[in-house]
PDB file of N, CA and C in Angstrom:
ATOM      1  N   UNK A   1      -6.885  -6.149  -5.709  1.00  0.00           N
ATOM      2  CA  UNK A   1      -7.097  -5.639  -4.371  1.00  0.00           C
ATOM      3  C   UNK A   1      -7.205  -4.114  -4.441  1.00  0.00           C
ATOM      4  N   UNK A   2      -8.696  -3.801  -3.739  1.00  0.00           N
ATOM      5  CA  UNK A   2      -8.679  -2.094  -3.735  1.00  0.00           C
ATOM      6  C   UNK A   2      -8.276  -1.778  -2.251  1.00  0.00           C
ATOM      7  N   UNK A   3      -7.261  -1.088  -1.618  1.00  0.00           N
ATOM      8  CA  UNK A   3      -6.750   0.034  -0.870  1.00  0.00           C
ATOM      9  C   UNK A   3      -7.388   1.305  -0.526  1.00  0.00           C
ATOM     10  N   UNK A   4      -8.157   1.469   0.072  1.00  0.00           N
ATOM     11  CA  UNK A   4      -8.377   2.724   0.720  1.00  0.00           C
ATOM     12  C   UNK A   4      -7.690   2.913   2.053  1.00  0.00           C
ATOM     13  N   UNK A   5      -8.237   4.452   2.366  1.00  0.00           N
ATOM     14  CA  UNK A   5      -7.909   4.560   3.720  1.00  0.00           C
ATOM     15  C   UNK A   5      -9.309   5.339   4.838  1.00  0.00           C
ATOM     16  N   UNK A   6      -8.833   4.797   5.976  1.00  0.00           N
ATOM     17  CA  UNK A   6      -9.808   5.498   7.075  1.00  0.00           C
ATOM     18  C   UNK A   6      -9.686   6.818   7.687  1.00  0.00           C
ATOM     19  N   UNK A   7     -10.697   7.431   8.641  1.00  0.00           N
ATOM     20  CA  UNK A   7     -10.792   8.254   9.074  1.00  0.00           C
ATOM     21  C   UNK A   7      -9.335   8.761   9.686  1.00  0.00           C
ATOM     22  N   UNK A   8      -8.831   7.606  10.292  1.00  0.00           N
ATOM     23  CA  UNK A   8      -7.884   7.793  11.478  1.00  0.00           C
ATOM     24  C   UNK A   8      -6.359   8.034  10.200  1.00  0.00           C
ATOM     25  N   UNK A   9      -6.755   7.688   9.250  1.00  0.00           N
ATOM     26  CA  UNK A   9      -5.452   7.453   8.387  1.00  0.00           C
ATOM     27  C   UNK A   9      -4.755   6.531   7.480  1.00  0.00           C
ATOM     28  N   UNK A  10      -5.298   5.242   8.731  1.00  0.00           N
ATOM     29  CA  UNK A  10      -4.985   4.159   8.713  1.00  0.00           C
ATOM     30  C   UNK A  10      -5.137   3.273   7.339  1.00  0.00           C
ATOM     31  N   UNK A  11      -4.866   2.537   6.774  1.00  0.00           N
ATOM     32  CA  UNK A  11      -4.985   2.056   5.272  1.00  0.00           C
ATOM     33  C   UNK A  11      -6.217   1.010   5.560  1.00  0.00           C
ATOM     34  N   UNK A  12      -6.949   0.376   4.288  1.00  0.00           N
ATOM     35  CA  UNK A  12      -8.552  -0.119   4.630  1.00  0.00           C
ATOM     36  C   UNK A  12      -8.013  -1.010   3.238  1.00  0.00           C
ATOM     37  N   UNK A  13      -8.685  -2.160   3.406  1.00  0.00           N
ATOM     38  CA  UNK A  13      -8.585  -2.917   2.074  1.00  0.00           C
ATOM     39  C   UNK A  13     -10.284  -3.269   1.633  1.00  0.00           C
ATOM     40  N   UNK A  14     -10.529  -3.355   1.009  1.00  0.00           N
ATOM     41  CA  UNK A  14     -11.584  -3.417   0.364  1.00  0.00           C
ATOM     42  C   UNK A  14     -12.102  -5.147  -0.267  1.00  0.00           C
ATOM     43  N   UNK A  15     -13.026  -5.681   0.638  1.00  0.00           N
ATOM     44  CA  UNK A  15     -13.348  -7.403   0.121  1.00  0.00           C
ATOM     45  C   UNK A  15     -14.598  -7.442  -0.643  1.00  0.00           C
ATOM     46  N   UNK A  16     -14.556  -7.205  -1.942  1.00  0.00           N
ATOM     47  CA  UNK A  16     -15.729  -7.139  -2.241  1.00  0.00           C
ATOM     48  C   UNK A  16     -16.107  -8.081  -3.673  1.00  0.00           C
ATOM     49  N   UNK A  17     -17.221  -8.570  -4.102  1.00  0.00           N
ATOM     50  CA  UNK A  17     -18.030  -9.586  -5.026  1.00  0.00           C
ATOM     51  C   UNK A  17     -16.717  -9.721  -5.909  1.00  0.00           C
ATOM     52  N   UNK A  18     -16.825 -11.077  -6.490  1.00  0.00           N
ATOM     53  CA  UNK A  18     -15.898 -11.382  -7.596  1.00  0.00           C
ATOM     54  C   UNK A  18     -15.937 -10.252  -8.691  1.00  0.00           C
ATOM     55  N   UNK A  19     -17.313  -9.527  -8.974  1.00  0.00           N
ATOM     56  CA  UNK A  19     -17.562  -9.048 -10.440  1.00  0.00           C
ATOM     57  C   UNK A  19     -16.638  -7.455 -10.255  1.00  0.00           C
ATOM     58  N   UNK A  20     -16.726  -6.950  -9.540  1.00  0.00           N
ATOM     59  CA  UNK A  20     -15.753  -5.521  -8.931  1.00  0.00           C
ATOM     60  C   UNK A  20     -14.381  -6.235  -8.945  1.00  0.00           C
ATOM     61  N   UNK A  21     -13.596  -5.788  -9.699  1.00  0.00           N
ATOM     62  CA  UNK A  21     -11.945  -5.589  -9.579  1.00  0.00           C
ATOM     63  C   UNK A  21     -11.466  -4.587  -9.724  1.00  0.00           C
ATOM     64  N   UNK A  22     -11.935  -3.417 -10.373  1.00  0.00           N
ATOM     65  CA  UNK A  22     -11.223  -2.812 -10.560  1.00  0.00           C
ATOM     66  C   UNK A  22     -11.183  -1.235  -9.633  1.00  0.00           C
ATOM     67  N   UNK A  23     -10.646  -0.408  -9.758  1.00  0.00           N
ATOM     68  CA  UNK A  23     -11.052   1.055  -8.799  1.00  0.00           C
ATOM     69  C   UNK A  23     -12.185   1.979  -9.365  1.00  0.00           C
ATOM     70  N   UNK A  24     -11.858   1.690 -11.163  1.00  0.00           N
ATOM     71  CA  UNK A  24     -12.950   2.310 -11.419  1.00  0.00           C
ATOM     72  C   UNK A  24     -14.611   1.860 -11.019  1.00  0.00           C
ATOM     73  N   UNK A  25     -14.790   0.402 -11.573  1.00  0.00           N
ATOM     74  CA  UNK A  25     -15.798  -0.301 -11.086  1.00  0.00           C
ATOM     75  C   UNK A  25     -16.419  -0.186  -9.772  1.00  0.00           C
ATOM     76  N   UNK A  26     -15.317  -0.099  -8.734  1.00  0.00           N
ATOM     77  CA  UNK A  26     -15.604   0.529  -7.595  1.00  0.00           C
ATOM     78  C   UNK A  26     -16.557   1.398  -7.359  1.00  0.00           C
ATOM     79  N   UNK A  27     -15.844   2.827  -7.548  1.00  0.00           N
ATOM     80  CA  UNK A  27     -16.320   4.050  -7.904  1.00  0.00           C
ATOM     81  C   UNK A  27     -17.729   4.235  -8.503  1.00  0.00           C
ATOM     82  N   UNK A  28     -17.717   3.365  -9.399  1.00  0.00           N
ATOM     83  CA  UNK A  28     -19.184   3.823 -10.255  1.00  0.00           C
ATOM     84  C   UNK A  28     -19.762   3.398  -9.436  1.00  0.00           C
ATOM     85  N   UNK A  29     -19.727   2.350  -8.603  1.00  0.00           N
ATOM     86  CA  UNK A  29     -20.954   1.294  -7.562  1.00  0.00           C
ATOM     87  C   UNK A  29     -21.609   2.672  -6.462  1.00  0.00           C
ATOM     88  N   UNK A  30     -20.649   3.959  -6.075  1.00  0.00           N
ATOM     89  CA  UNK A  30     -21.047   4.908  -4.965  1.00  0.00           C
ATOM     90  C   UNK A  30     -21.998   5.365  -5.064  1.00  0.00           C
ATOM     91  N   UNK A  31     -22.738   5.041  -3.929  1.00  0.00           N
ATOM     92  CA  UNK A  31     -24.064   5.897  -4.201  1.00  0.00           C
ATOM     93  C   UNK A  31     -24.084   6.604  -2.657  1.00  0.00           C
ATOM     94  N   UNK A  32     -23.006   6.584  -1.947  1.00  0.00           N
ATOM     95  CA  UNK A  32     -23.329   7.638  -0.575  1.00  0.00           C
ATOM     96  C   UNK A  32     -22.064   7.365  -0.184  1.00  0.00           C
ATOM     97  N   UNK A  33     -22.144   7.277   1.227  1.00  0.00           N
ATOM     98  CA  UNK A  33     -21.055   6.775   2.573  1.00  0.00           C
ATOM     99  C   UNK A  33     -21.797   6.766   3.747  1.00  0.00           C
ATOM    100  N   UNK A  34     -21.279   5.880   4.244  1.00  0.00           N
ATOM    101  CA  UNK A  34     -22.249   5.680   5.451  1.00  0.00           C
ATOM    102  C   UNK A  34     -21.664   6.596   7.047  1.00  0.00           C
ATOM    103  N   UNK A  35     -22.419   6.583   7.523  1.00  0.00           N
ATOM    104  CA  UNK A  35     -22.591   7.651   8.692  1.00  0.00           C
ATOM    105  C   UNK A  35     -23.214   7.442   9.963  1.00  0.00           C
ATOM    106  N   UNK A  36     -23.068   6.224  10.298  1.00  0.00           N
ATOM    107  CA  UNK A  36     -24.007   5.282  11.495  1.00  0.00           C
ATOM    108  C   UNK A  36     -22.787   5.236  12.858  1.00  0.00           C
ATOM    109  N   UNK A  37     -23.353   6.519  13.506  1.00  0.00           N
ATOM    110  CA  UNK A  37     -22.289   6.824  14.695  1.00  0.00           C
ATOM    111  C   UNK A  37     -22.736   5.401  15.797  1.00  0.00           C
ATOM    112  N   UNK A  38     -23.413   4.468  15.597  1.00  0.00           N
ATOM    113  CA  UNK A  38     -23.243   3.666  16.542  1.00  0.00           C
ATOM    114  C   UNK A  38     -22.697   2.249  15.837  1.00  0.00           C
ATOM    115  N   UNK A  39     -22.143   2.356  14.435  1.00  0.00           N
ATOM    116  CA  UNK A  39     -21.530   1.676  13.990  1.00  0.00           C
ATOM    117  C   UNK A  39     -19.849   1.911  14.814  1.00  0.00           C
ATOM    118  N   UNK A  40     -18.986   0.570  14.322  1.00  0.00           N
ATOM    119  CA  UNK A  40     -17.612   1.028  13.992  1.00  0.00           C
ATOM    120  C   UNK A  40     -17.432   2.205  13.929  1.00  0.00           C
ATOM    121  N   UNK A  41     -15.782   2.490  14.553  1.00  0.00           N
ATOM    122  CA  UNK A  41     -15.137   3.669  13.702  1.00  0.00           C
ATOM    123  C   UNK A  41     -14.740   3.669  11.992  1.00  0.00           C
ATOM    124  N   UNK A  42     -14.010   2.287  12.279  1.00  0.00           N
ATOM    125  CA  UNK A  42     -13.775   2.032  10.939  1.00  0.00           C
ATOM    126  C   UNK A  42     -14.803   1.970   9.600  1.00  0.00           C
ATOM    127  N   UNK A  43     -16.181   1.781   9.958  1.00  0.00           N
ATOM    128  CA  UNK A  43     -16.956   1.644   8.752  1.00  0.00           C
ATOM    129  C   UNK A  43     -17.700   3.315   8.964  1.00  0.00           C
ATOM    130  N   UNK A  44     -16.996   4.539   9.523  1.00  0.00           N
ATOM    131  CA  UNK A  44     -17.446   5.489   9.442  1.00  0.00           C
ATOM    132  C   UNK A  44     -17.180   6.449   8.152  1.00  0.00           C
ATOM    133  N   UNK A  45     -17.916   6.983   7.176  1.00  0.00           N
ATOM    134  CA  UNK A  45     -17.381   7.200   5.962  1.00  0.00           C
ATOM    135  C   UNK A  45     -17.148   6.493   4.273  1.00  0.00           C
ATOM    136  N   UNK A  46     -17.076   4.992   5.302  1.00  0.00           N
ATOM    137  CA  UNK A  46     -17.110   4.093   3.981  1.00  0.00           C
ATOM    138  C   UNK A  46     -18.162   4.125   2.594  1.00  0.00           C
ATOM    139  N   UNK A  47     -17.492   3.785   1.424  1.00  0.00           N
ATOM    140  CA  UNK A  47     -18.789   4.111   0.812  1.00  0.00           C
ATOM    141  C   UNK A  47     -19.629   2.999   0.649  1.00  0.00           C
ATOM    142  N   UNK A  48     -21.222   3.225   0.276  1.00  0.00           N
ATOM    143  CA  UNK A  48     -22.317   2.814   0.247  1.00  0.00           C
ATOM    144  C   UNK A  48     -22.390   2.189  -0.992  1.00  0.00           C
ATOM    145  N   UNK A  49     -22.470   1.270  -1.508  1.00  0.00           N
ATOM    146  CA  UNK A  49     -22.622   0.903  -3.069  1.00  0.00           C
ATOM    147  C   UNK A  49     -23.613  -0.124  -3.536  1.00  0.00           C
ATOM    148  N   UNK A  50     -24.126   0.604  -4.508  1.00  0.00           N
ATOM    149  CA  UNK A  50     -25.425   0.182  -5.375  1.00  0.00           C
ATOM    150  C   UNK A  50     -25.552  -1.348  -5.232  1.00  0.00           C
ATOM    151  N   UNK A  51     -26.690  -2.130  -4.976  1.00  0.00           N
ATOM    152  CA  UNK A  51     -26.826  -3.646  -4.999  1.00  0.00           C
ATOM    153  C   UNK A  51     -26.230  -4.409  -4.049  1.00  0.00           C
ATOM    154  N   UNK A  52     -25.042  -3.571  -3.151  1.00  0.00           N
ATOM    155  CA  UNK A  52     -24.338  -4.387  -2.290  1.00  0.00           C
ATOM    156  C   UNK A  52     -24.534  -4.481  -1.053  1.00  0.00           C
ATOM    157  N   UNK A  53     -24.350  -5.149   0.013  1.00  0.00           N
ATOM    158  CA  UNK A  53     -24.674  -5.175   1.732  1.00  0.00           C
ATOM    159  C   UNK A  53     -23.170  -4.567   1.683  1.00  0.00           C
ATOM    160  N   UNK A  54     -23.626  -3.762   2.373  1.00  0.00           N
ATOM    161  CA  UNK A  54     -22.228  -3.200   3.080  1.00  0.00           C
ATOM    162  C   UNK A  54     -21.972  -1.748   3.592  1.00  0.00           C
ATOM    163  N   UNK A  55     -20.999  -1.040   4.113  1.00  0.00           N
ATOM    164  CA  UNK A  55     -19.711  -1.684   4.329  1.00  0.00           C
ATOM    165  C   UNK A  55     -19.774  -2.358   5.829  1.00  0.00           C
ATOM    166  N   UNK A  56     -19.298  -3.598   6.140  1.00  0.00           N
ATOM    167  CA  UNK A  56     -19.263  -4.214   7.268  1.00  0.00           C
ATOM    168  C   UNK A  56     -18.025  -4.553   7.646  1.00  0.00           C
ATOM    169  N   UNK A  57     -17.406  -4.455   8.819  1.00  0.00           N
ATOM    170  CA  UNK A  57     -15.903  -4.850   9.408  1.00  0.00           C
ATOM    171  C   UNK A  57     -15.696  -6.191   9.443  1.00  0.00           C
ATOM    172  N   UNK A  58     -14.649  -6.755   8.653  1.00  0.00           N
ATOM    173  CA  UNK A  58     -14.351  -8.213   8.615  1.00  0.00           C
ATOM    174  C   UNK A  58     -12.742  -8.562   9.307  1.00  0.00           C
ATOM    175  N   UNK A  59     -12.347  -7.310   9.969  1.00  0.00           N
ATOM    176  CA  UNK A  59     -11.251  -7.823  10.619  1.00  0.00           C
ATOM    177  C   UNK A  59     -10.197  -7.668  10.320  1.00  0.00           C
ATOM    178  N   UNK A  60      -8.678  -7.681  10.828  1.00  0.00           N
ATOM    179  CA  UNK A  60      -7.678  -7.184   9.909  1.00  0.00           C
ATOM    180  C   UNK A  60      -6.542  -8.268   9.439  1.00  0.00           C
ATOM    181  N   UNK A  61      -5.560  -7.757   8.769  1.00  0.00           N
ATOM    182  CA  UNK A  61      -5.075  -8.842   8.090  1.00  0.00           C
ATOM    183  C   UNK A  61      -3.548  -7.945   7.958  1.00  0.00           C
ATOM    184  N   UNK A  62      -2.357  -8.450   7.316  1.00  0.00           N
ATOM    185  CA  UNK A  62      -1.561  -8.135   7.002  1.00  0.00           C
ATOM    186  C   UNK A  62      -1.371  -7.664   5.421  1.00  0.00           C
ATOM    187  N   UNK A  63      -0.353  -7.158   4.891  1.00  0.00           N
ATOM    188  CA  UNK A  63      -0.657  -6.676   3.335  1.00  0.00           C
ATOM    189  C   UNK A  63       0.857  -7.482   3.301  1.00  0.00           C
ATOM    190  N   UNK A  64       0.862  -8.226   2.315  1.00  0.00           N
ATOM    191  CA  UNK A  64       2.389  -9.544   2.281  1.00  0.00           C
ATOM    192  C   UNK A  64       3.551  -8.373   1.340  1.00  0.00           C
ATOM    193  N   UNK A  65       3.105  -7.274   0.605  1.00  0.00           N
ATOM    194  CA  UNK A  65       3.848  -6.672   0.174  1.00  0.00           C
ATOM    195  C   UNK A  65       4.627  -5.603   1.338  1.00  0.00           C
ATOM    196  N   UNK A  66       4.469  -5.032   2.155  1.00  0.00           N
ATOM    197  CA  UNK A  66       4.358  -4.262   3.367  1.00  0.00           C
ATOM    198  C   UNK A  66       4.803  -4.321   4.482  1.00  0.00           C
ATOM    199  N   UNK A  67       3.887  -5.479   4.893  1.00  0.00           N
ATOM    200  CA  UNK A  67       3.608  -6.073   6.613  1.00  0.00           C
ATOM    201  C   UNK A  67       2.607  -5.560   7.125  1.00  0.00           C
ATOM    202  N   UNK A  68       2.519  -4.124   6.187  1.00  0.00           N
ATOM    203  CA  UNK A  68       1.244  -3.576   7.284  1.00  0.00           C
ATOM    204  C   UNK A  68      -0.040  -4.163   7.466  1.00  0.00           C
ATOM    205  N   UNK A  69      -0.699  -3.758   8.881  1.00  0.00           N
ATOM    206  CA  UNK A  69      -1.501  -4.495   9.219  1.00  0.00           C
ATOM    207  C   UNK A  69      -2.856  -3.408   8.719  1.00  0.00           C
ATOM    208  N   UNK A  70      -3.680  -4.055   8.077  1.00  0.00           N
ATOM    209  CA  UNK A  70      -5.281  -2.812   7.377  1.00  0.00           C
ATOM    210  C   UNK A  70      -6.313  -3.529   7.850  1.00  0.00           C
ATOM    211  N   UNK A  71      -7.354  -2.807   7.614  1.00  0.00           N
ATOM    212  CA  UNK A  71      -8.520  -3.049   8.317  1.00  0.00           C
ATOM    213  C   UNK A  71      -9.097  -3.731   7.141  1.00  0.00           C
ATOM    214  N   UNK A  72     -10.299  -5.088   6.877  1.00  0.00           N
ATOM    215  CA  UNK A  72     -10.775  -5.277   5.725  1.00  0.00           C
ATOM    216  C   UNK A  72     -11.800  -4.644   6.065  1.00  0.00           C
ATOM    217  N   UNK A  73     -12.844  -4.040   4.884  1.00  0.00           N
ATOM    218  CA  UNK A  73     -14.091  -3.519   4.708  1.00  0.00           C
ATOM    219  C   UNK A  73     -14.704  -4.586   4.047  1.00  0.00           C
ATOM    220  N   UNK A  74     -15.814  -5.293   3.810  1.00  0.00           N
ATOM    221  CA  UNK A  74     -16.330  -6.380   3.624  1.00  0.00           C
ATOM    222  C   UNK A  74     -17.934  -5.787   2.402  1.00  0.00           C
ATOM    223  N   UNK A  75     -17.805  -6.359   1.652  1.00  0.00           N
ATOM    224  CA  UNK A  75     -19.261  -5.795   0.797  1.00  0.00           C
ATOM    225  C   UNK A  75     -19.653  -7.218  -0.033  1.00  0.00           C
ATOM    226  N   UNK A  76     -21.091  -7.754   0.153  1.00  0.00           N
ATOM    227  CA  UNK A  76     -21.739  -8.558  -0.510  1.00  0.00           C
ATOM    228  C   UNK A  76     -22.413  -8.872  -1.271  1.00  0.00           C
ATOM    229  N   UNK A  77     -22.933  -9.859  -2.241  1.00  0.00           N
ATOM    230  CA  UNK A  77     -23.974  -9.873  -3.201  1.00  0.00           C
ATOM    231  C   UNK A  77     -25.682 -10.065  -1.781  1.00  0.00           C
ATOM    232  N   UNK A  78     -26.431  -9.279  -1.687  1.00  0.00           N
ATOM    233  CA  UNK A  78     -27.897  -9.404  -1.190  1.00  0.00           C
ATOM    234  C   UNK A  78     -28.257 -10.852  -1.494  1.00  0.00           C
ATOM    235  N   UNK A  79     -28.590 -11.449  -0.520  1.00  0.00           N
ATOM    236  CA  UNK A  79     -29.073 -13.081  -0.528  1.00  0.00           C
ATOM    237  C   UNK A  79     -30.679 -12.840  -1.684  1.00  0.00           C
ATOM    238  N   UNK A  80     -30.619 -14.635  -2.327  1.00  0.00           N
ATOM    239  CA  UNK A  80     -31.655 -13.904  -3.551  1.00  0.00           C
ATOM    240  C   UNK A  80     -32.866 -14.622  -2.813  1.00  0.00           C
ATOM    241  N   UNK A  81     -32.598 -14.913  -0.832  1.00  0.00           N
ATOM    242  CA  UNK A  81     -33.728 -15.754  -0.471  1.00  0.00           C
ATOM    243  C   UNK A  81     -35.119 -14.688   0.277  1.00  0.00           C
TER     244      UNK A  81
END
């Protein structure tokens, strides 16, 4: 599980393709951040990554280590239809 955080502060969890686990893997995928003021707040800033749909708001969840409640950020494999 990758952990970021948002604009507001707030902590962001990161749902993304089986093949990404790690932070570095992450990282290398950046190729911007997105900036779509009629998006979300939450997907304001997020980063943009190579091959993937995303970042899209999937809703929030609890963290079982915590309680706290984070926002998921959602990123996909591109349909091959």
């Amino acid at each position: 599980m990758i952990i970021g955080t948002l604009e507001n502060g707030n902590k962001c969890v990161y749902d993304l393709p089986k093949g990404v686990k790690t932070a570095e893997q992450f990282t290398a995928l950046i190729v911007g951040y997105n900036n779509k003021p009629w998006q979300r707040e939450e997907l304001q800033n997020q980063p943009i990554l190579i091959g993937l749909n995303g970042p899209m708001y999937n809703g929030t969840a609890y963290l079982k280590s915590t309680g706290e409640e984070v926002t998921i950020i959602r990123y996909e494999q591109p349909s091959k239809y």
